[in-house]
Protein backbone atom coordinates (compact mmCIF):
# COMPACT_ATOMS: atom_id res chain seq x y z
CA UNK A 1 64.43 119.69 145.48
CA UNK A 2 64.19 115.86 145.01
CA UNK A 3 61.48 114.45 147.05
CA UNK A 4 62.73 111.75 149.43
CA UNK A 5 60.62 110.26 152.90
CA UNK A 6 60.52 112.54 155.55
CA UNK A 7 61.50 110.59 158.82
CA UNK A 8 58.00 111.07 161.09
CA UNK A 9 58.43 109.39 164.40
CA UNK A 10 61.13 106.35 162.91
CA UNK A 11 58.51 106.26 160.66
CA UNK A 12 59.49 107.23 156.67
CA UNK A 13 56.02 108.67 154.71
CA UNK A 14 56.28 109.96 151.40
CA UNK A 15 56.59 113.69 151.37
CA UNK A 16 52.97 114.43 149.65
CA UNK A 17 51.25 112.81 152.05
CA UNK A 18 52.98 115.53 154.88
CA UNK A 19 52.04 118.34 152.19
CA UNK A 20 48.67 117.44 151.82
CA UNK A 21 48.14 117.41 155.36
CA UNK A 22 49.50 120.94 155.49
CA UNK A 23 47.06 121.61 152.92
CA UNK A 24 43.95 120.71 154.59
CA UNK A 25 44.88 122.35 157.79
CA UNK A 26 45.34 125.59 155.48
CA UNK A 27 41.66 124.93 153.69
CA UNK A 28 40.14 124.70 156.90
CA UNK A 29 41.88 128.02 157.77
CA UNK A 30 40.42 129.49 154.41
CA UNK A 31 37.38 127.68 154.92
CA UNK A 32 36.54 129.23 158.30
CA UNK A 33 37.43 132.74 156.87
CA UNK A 34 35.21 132.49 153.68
CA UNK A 35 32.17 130.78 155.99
CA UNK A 36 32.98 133.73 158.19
CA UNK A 37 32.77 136.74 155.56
CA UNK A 38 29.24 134.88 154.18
CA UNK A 39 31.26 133.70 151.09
CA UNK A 40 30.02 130.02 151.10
CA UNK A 41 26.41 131.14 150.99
CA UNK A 42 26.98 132.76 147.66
CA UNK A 43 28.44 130.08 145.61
CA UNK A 44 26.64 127.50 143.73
CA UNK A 45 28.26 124.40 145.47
CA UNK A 46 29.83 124.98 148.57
CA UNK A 47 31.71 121.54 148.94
CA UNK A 48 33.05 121.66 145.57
CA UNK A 49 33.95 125.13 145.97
CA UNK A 50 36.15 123.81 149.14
CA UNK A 51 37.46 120.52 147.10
CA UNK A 52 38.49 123.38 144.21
CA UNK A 53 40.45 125.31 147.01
CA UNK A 54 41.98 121.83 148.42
CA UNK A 55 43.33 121.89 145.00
CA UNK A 56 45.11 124.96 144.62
CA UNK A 57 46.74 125.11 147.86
CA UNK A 58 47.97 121.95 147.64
CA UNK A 59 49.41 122.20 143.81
CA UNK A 60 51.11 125.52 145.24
CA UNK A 61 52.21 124.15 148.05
CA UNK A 62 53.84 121.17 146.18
CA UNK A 63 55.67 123.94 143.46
CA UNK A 64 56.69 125.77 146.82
CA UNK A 65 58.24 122.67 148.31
CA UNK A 66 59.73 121.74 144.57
CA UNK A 67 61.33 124.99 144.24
CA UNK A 68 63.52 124.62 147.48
CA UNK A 69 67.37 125.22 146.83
CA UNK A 70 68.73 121.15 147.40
CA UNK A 71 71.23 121.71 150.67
CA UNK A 72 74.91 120.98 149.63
């Protein structure tokens, strides 16, 4: 998929901006789940645990989006 500006209200943002919104909303998600289950008690740093999460969802999220058949 080539990355082009997505159209967002007549405005045009860059499409990693859009996915790394997506991203935070699903950290928060796993965020709430792991403070939930007592998970953020038991590691060492709990906001670089969160930043480390931040990271993989959004680097799959971007190999997701890149792997996207282009439409004819």
């Amino acid at each position: 998929m080539r990355f082009s500006e997505v159209n967002l209200f007549g405005v045009y943002v860059a499409p990693i901006s859009v996915i790394m919104v997506a991203a935070w909303f699903v950290t928060i998600w796993l965020r709430w789940g792991a403070a939930r289950f007592g998970l953020l008690r038991r590691v060492w740093h709990p906001s670089l645990f969160v930043f480390a999460v931040y990271m993989i969802v959004l680097s799959s999220m971007v190999l997701w989006v890149a792997r996207w058949p282009i439409p004819s």
